[in-house]
Protein backbone atom coordinates (compact mmCIF):
# COMPACT_ATOMS: atom_id res chain seq x y z
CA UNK A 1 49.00 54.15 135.78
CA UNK A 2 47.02 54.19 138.79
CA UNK A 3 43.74 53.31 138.96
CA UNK A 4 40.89 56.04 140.23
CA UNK A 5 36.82 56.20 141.71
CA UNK A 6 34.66 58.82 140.06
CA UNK A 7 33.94 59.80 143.69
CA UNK A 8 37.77 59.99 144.48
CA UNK A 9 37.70 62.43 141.37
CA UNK A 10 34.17 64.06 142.45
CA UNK A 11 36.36 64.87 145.82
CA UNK A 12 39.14 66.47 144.14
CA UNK A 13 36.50 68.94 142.44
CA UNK A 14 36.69 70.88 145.37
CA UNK A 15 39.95 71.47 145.60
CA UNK A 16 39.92 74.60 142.90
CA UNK A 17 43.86 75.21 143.51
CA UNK A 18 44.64 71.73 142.54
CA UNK A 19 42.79 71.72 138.81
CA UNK A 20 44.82 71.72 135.91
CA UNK A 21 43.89 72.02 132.20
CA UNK A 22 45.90 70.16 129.79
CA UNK A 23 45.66 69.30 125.80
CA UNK A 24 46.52 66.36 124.01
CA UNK A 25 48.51 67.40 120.84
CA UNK A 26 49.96 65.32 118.23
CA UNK A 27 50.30 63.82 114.60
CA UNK A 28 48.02 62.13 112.95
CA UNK A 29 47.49 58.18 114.13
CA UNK A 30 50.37 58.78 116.80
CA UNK A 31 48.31 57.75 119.68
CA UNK A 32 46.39 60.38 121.33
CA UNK A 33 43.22 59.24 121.36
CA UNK A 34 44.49 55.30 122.74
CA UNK A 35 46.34 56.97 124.94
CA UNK A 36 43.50 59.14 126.28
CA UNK A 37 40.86 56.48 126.49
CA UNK A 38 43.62 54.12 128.92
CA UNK A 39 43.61 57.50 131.35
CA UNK A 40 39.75 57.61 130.87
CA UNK A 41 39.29 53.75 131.75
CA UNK A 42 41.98 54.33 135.03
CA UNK A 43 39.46 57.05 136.03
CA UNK A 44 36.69 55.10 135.97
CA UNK A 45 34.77 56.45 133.08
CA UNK A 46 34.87 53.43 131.01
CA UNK A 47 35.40 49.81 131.34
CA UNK A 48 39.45 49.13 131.47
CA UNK A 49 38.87 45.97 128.84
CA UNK A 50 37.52 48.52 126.13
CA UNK A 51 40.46 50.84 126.75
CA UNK A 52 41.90 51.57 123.19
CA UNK A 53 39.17 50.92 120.85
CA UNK A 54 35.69 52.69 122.78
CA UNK A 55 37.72 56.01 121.07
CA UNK A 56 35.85 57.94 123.94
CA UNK A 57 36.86 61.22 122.71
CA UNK A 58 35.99 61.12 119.53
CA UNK A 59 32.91 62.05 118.01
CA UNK A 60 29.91 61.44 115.32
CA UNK A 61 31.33 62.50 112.30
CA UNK A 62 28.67 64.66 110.10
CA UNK A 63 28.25 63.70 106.45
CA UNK A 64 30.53 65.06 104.28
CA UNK A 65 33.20 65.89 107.04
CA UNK A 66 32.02 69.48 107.27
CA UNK A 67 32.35 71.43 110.14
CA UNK A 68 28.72 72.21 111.89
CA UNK A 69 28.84 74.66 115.17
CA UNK A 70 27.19 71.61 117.32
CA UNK A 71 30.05 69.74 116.78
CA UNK A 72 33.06 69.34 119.25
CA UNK A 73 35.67 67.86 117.84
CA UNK A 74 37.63 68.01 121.61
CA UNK A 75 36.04 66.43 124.24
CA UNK A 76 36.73 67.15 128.48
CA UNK A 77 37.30 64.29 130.24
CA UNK A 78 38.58 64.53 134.50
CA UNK A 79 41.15 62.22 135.10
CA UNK A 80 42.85 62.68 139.20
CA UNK A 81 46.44 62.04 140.00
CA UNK A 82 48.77 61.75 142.83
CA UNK A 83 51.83 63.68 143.22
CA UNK A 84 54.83 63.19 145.06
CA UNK A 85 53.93 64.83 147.64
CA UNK A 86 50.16 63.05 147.93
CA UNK A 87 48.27 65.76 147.12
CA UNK A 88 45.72 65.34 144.76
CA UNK A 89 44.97 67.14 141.23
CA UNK A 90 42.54 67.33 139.02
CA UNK A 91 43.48 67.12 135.26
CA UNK A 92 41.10 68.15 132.86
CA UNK A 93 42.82 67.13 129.37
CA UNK A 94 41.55 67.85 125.95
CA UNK A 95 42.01 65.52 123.49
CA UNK A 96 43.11 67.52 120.17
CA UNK A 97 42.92 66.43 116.52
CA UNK A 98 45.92 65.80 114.89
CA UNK A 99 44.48 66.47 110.92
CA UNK A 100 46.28 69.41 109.86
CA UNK A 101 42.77 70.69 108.82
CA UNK A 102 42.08 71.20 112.33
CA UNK A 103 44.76 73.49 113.22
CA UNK A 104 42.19 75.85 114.61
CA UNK A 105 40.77 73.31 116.84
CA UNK A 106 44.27 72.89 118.22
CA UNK A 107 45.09 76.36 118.64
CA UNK A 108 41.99 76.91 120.93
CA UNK A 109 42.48 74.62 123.07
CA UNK A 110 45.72 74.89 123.98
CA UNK A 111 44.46 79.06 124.39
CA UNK A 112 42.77 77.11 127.27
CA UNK A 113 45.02 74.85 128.63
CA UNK A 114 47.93 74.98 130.88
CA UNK A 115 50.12 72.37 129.68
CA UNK A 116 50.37 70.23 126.82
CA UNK A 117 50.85 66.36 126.66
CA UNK A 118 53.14 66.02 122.80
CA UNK A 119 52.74 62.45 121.93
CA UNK A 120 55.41 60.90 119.57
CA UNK A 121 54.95 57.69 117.93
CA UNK A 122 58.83 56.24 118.96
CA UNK A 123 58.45 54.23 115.42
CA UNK A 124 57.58 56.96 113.34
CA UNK A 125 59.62 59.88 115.73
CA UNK A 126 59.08 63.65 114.98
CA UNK A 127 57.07 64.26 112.51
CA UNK A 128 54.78 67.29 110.32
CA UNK A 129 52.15 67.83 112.41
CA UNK A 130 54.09 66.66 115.46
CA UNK A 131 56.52 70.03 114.79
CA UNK A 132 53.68 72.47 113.34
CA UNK A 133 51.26 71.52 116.91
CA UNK A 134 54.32 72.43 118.90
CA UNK A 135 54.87 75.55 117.36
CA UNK A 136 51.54 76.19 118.22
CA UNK A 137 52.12 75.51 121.73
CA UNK A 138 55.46 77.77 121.85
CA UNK A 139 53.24 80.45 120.54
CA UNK A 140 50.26 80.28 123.31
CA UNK A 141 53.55 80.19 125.46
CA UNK A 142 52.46 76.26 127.21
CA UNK A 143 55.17 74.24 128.52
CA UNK A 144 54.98 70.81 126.58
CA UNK A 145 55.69 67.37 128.17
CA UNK A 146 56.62 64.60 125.88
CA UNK A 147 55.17 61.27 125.85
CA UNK A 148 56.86 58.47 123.78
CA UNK A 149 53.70 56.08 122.61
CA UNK A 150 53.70 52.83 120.79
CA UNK A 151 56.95 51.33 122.55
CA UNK A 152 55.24 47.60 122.09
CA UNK A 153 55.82 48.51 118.63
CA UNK A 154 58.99 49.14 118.93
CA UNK A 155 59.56 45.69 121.10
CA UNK A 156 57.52 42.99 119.57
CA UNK A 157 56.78 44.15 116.16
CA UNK A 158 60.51 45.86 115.16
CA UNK A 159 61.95 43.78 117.60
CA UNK A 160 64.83 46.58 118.25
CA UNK A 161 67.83 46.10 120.46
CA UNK A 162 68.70 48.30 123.74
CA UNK A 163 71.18 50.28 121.80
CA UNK A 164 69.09 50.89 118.81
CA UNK A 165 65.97 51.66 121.29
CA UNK A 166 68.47 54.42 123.52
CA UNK A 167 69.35 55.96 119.75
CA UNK A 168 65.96 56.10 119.11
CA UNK A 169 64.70 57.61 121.37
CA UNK A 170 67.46 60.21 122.31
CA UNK A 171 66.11 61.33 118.78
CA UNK A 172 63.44 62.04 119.46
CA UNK A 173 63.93 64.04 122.31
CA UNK A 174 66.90 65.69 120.21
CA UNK A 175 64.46 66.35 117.42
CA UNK A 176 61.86 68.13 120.13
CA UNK A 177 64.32 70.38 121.83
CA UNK A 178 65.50 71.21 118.09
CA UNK A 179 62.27 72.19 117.50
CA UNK A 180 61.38 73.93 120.64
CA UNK A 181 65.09 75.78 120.17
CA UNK A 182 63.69 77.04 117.23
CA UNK A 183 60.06 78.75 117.91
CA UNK A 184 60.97 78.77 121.65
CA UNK A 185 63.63 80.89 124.28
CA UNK A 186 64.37 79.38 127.76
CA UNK A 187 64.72 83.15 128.48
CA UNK A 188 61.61 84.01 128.12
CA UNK A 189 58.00 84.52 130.34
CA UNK A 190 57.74 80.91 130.54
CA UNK A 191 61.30 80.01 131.70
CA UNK A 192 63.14 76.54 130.16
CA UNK A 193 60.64 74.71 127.86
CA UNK A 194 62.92 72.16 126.63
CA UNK A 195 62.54 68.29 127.63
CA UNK A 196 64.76 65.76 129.39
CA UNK A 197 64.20 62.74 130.78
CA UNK A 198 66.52 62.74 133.92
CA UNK A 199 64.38 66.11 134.38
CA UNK A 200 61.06 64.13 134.50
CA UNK A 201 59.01 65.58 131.83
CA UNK A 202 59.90 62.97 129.70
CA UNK A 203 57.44 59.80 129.52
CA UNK A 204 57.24 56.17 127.87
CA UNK A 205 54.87 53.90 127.46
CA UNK A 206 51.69 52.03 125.28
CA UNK A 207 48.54 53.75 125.40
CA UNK A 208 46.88 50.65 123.44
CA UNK A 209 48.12 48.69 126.54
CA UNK A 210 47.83 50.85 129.45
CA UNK A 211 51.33 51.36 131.03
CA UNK A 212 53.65 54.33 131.32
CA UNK A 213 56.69 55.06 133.39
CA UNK A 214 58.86 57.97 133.53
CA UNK A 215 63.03 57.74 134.07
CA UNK A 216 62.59 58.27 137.70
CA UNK A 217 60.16 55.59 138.28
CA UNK A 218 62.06 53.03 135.98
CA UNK A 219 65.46 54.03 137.91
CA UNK A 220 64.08 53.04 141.05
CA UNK A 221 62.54 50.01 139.48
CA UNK A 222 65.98 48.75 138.24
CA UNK A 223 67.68 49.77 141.67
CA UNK A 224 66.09 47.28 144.14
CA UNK A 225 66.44 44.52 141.11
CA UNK A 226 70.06 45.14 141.06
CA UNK A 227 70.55 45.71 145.28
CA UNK A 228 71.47 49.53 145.22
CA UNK A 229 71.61 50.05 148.87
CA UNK A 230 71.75 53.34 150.44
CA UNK A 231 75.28 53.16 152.40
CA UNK A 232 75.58 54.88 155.56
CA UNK A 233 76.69 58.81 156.02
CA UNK A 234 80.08 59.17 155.30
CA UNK A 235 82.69 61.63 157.72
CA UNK A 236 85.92 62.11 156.61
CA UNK A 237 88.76 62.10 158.80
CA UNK A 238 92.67 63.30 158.70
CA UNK A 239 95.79 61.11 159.64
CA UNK A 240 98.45 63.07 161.83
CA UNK A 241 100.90 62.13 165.02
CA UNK A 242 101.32 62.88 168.19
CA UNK A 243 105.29 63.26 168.59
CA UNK A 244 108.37 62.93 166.64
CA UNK A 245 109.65 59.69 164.97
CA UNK A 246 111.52 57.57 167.25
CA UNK A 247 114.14 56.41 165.05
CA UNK A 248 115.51 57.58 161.89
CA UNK A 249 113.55 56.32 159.09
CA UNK A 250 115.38 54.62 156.28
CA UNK A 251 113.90 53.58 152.64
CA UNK A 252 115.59 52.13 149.96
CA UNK A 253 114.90 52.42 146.32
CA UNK A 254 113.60 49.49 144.31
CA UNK A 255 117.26 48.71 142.78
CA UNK A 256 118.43 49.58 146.16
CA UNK A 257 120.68 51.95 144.72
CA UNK A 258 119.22 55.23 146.46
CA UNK A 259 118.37 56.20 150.31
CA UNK A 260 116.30 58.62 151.87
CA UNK A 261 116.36 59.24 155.79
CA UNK A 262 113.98 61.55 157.20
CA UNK A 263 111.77 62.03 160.36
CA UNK A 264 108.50 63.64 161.25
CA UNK A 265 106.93 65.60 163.87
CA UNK A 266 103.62 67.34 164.44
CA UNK A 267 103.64 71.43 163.80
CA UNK A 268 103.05 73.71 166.31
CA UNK A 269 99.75 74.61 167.51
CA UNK A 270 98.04 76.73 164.99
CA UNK A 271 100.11 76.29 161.98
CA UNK A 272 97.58 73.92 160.08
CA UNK A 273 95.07 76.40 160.71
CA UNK A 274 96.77 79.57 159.42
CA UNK A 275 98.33 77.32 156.31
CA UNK A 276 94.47 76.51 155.69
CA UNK A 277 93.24 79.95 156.21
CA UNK A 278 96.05 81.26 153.74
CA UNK A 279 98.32 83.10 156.31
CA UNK A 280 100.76 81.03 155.30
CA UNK A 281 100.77 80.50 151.86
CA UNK A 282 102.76 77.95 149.29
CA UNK A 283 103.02 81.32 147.09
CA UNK A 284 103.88 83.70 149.56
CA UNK A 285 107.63 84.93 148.88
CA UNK A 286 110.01 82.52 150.76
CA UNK A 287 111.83 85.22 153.17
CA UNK A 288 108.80 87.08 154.23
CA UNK A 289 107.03 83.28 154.81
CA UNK A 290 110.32 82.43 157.08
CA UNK A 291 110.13 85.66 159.18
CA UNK A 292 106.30 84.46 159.75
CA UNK A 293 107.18 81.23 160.98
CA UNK A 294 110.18 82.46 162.73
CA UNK A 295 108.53 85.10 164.95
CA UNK A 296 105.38 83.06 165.45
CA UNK A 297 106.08 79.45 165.68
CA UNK A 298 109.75 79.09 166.58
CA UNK A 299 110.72 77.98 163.86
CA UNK A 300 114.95 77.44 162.74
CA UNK A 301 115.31 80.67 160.37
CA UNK A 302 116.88 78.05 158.00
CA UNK A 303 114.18 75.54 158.06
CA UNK A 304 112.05 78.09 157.65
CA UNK A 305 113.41 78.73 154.29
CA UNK A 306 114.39 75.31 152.76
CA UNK A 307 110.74 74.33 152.75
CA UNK A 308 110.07 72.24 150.10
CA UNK A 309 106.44 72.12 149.61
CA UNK A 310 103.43 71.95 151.16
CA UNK A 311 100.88 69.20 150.95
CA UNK A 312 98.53 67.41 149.79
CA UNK A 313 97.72 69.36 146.79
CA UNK A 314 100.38 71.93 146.61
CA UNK A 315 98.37 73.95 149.29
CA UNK A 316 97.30 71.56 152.23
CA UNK A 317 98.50 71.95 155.98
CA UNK A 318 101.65 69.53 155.97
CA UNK A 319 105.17 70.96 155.00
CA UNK A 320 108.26 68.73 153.78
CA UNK A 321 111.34 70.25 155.07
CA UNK A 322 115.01 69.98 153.55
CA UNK A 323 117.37 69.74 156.61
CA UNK A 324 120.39 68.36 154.84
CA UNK A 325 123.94 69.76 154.46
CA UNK A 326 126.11 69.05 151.51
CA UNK A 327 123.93 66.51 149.80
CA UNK A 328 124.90 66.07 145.83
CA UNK A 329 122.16 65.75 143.06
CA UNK A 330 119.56 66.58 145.66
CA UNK A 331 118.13 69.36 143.66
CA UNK A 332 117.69 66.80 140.51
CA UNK A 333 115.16 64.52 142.34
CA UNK A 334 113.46 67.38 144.03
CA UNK A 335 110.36 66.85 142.21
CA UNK A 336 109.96 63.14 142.27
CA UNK A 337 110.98 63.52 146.50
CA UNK A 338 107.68 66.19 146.47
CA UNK A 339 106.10 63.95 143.97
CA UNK A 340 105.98 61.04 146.76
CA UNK A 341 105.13 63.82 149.27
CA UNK A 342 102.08 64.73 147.97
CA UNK A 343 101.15 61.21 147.47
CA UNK A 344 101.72 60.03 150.47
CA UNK A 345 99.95 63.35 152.23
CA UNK A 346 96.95 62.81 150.27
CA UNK A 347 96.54 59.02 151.15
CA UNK A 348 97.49 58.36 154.29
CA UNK A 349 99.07 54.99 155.81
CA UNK A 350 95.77 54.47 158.42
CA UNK A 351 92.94 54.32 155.87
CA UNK A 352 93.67 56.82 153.30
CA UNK A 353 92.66 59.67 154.33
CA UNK A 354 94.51 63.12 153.74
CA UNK A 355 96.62 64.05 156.05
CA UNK A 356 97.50 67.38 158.75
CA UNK A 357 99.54 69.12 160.88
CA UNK A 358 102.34 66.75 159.72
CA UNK A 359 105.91 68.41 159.04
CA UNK A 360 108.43 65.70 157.55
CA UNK A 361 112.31 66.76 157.77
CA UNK A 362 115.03 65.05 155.39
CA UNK A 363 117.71 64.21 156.94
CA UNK A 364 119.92 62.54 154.58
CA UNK A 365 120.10 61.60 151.14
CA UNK A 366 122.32 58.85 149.31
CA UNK A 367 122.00 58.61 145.49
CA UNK A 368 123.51 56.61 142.76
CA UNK A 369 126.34 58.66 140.89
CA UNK A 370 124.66 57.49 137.51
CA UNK A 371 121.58 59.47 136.46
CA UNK A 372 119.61 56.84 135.19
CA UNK A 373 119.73 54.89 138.41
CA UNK A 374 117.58 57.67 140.50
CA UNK A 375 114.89 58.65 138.08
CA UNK A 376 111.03 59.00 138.92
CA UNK A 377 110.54 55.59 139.06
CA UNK A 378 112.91 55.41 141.59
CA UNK A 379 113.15 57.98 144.26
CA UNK A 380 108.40 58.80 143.68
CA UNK A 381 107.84 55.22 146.01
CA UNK A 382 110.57 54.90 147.84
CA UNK A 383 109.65 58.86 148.86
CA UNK A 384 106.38 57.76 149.85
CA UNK A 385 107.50 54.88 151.69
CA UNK A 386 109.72 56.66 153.89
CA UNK A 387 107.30 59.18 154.81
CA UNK A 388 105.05 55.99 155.47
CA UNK A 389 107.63 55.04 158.10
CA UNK A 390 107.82 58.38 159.71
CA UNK A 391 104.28 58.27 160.58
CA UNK A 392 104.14 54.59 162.12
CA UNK A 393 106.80 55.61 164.49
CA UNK A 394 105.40 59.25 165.52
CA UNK A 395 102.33 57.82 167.29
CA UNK A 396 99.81 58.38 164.37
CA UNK A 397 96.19 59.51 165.17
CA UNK A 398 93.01 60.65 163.88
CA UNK A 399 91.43 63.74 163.61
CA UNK A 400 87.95 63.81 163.59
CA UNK A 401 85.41 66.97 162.26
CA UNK A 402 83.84 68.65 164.88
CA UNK A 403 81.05 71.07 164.84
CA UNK A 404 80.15 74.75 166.39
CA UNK A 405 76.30 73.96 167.66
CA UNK A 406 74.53 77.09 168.36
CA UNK A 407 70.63 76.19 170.03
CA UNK A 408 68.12 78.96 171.05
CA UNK A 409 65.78 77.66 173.50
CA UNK A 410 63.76 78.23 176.38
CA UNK A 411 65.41 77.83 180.30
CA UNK A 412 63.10 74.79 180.95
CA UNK A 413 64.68 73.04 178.13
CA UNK A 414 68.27 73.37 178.77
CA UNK A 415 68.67 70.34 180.92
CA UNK A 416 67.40 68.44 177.95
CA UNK A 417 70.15 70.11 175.87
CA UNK A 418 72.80 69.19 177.59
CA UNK A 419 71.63 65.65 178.07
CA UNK A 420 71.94 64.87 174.88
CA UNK A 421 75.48 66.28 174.03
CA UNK A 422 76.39 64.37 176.72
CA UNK A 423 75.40 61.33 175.16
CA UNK A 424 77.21 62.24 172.16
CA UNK A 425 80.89 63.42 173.06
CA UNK A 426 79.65 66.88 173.16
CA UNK A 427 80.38 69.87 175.61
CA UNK A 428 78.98 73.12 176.45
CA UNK A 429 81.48 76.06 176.24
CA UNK A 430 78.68 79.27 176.48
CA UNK A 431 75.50 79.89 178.00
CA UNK A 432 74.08 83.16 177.35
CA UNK A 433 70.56 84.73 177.84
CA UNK A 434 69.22 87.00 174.58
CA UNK A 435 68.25 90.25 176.75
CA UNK A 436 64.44 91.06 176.52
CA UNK A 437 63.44 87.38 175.88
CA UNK A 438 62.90 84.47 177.87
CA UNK A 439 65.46 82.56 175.39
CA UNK A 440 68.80 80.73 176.27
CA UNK A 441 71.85 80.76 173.62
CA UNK A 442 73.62 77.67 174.12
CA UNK A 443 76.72 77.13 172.56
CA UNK A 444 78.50 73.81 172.04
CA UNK A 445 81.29 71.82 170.12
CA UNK A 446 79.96 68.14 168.84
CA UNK A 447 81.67 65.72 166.91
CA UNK A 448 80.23 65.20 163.13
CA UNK A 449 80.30 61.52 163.37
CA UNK A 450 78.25 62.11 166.78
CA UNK A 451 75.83 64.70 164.67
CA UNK A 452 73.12 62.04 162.71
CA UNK A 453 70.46 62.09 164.27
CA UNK A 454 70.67 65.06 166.64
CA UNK A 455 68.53 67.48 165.61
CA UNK A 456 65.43 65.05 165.86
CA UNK A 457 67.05 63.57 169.28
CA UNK A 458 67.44 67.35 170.64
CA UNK A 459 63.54 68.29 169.73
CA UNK A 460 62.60 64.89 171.33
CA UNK A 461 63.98 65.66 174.73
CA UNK A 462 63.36 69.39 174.56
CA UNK A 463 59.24 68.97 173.53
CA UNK A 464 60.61 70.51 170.17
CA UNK A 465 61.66 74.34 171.92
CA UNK A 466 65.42 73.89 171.08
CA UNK A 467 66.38 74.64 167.71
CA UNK A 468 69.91 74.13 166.64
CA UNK A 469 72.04 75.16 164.03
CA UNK A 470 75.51 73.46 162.96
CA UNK A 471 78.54 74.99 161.37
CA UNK A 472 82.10 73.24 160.96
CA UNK A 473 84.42 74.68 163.16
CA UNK A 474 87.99 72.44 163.85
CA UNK A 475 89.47 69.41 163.88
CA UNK A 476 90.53 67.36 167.07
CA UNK A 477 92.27 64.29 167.81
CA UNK A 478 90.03 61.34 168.65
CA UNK A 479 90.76 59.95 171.70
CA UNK A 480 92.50 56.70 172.06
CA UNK A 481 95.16 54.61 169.78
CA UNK A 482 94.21 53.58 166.41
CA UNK A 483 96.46 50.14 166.64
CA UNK A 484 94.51 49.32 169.56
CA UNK A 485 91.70 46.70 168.69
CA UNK A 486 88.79 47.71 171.26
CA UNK A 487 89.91 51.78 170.72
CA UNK A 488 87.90 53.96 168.62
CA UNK A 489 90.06 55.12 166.02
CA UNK A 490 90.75 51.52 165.77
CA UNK A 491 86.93 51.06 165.05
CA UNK A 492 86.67 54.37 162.51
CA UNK A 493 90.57 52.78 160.58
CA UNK A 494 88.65 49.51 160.10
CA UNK A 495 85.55 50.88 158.63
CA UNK A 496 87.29 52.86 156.42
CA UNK A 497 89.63 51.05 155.25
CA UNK A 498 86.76 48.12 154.73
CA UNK A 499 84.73 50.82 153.00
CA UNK A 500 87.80 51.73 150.56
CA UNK A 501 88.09 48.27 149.79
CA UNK A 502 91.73 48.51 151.61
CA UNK A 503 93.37 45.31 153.07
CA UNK A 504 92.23 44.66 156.74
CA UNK A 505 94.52 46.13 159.21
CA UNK A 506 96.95 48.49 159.34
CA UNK A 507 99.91 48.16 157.25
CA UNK A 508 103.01 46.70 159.16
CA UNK A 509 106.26 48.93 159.69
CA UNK A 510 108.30 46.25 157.59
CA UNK A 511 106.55 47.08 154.68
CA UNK A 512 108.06 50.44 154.53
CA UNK A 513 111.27 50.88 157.13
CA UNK A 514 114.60 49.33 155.96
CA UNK A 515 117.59 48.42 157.48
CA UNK A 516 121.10 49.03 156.79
């Protein structure tokens, strides 16, 4: 609870938009009034050290208990706030009674209020009053907050354990919504009325002893105690190669009774694109997909039709390819060969990451003549393996994201613009004047791992006149080798792979290419 001046809160009077009326409501002995008098003493109305017992908002009761029209039974009180956003509010709360004789009392000053503060008692949970005072509220159609008092009860006196505490109070919060499910609809004027803590309307505390927190605040509490660290903004990348494998790639299985030999290359231009725009579909019927690829990429007619699968996923832009003639059993480890496939598409051999534009041909395929020998467990790895080794000896790169950049800005400012995509691997391919306006269109491609940053850069060197707007447009290779230390894909492998908790460094061709 933070502590306020009554001149801090005299200043906040005249701020009309930023009042708010809310009531106390409650059962009997629950809390309210403690609670009330530690907001009171933290807005400098009373003294802090008589917080809990002054009972500030109660009053003089008459002889014989009766009811005279002098008497106020709730009494206003200004208590100011900060929000997240720093701007202060007033909060005029009205401290109800919780004696079921005083319904009345309770229903006219919630007719009054905007919100209402439901105090539970987290030893005694839900109880009579507690439901027939939110009822009350439901019906004068106020949004109630909950406030779990009395939690040094539940820690020194009851001593309870974290589990037991959790149960106890996801309870209580059960028993509320249960409640408010019952008198209340989320559909109506009002909108959703029911509580959760990861939400925020949800508080705990000790009124008696003067502290609150709410989930949020106790989250970020427990999060520099325990080191959460905010990591860095992540880009994701894909794996491909530049030309076809240099040798014939050979894999044995692990009881070295089996042997796959295939190759990779890169697809044509294009493909990857239209495979990822659904042009050419997984689904699509396997002649009609052939003439596609035929006419359009060049394709062998009978490649074109012995394609496997495509990958990762069943759908992603990288095609296995059956080139073999006269192979027996082939068909009956079909699925653990597209099995590895996928596997091996989706994690690639760099740093894991998926890969494209990657078409892998089998060549040849020796299996044991006993079924046993060349089951899942046998051909799935040594499948991905060998695709492993096709990639290590096609020249594998990276693709990196790369953005479409639109900016409108003034002429002046266009030197600034391209400055700073310049600086950042970007280039200019359009430069267009909207007709009638003194305003430039400039049109650019920029690398995502280049974009942090570049909107506030860009309004820096442009005296804030260039406004830009960013939209994912292609992938292209990233410039240099990734087994080459100083390189940059070498740089973007070994943060990934560090960041995946991968070994260091590539993996070596002799983990996955046999020999004869």
């Amino acid at each position: 609870m933070v502590n306020f001046t009554v001149d801090e809160i005299r200043g906040l009077m005249d701020k009309k938009k930023n009042i708010r009326n809310m009531s106390v409501i409650a059962h009997v002995d629950h809390g309210k009034s403690t609670l009330t008098d530690s907001l009171v003493s933290k807005a400098g109305i009373i003294a802090g050290a008589k917080a809990g017992e002054t009972r500030f908002t109660d009053t003089p009761r008459p002889q014989g208990f009766g009811l005279h029209q002098g008497r106020q039974p709730d009494r206003n009180y200004q208590a100011g706030r900060e929000d997240e956003k720093y701007n202060g509010f007033l909060i005029n709360l009205i401290d109800s009674p919780g004696h079921v004789d005083f319904s009345s009392e309770v229903t006219a000053a919630l007719r009054v209020t905007d919100g209402a503060l439901v105090v539970v008692d987290c030893v005694s949970g839900v109880c009579v009053q507690t439901e027939t005072v939110l009822r009350q509220a439901i019906a004068e159609r106020i949004k109630p907050v909950l406030f779990m008092n009395k939690m040094d009860r539940a820690l020194l006196e009851l001593q309870l354990g974290q589990e037991e505490l959790f149960q106890t109070f996801q309870r209580i919060v059960e028993n509320i919504n249960v409640i408010i499910a019952t008198y209340g609809d989320d559909d109506g004027p009002v909108g959703p009325i029911s509580v959760d803590p990861s939400v925020g309307n949800v508080g705990f505390g000790s009124g008696l002893h003067g502290w609150a927190f709410t989930l949020k605040q106790f989250a970020e509490i427990y999060a520099e105690k325990f080191g959460v660290k905010k990591s860095d903004p992540v880009v994701s990348y894909r794996e491909t190669v530049a030309e076809e494998s240099e040798v014939m790639c050979l894999s044995k299985s692990p009881n070295k009774h089996n042997r796959l030999f295939c190759k990779c290359q890169p697809m044509p231009d294009g493909m990857a694109d239209d495979i990822e725009k659904g042009e050419i579909n997984a689904n699509d019927d396997a002649k009609s997909r052939a003439k596609v690829l035929t006419e359009k990429y060049a394709m062998d007619a009978t490649d074109a039709r012995k394609i496997w699968c495509f990958g990762p996923d069943g759908t992603g832009p990288n095609i296995l390819v059956d080139v073999t003639k006269g192979v027996q059993y082939l068909n009956e480890i079909k699925d653990s060969v597209v099995a590895g496939f996928q596997w091996a598409t989706k994690e690639g051999v760099l740093c894991d990451e998926n890969m494209r534009g990657v078409r892998f041909n089998i060549h040849d395929v020796t299996l044991h003549a006993d079924a046993i020998h060349r089951g899942g467990g046998q051909i799935i790895p040594t499948a991905r393996r060998v695709l492993y080794a096709c990639v290590l000896t096609a020249q594998p790169r990276l693709l990196e994201p790369v953005y479409l950049v639109e900016i409108q800005c003034p002429e002046a400012a266009v030197g600034g613009i391209y400055g700073v995509l310049n600086r950042r691997r970007g280039h200019v391919f359009e430069e267009s004047r909207i007709a009638g306006t003194p305003m430039f269109v400039v049109k650019a491609y920029l690398p995502v791992n280049e974009s942090f940053g570049f909107t506030a850069d860009l309004r820096s060197h442009t005296g804030g006149q260039a406004f830009p707007q960013c939209v994912f447009d292609h992938w292209q290779v990233l410039p240099g080798d990734p087994f080459e230390g100083s390189s940059r894909p070498a740089q973007v492998v070994a943060e990934t792979r560090k960041r995946k908790g991968l070994k260091e460094g590539i993996p070596a061709l002799d983990n996955y290419l046999d020999k004869l």
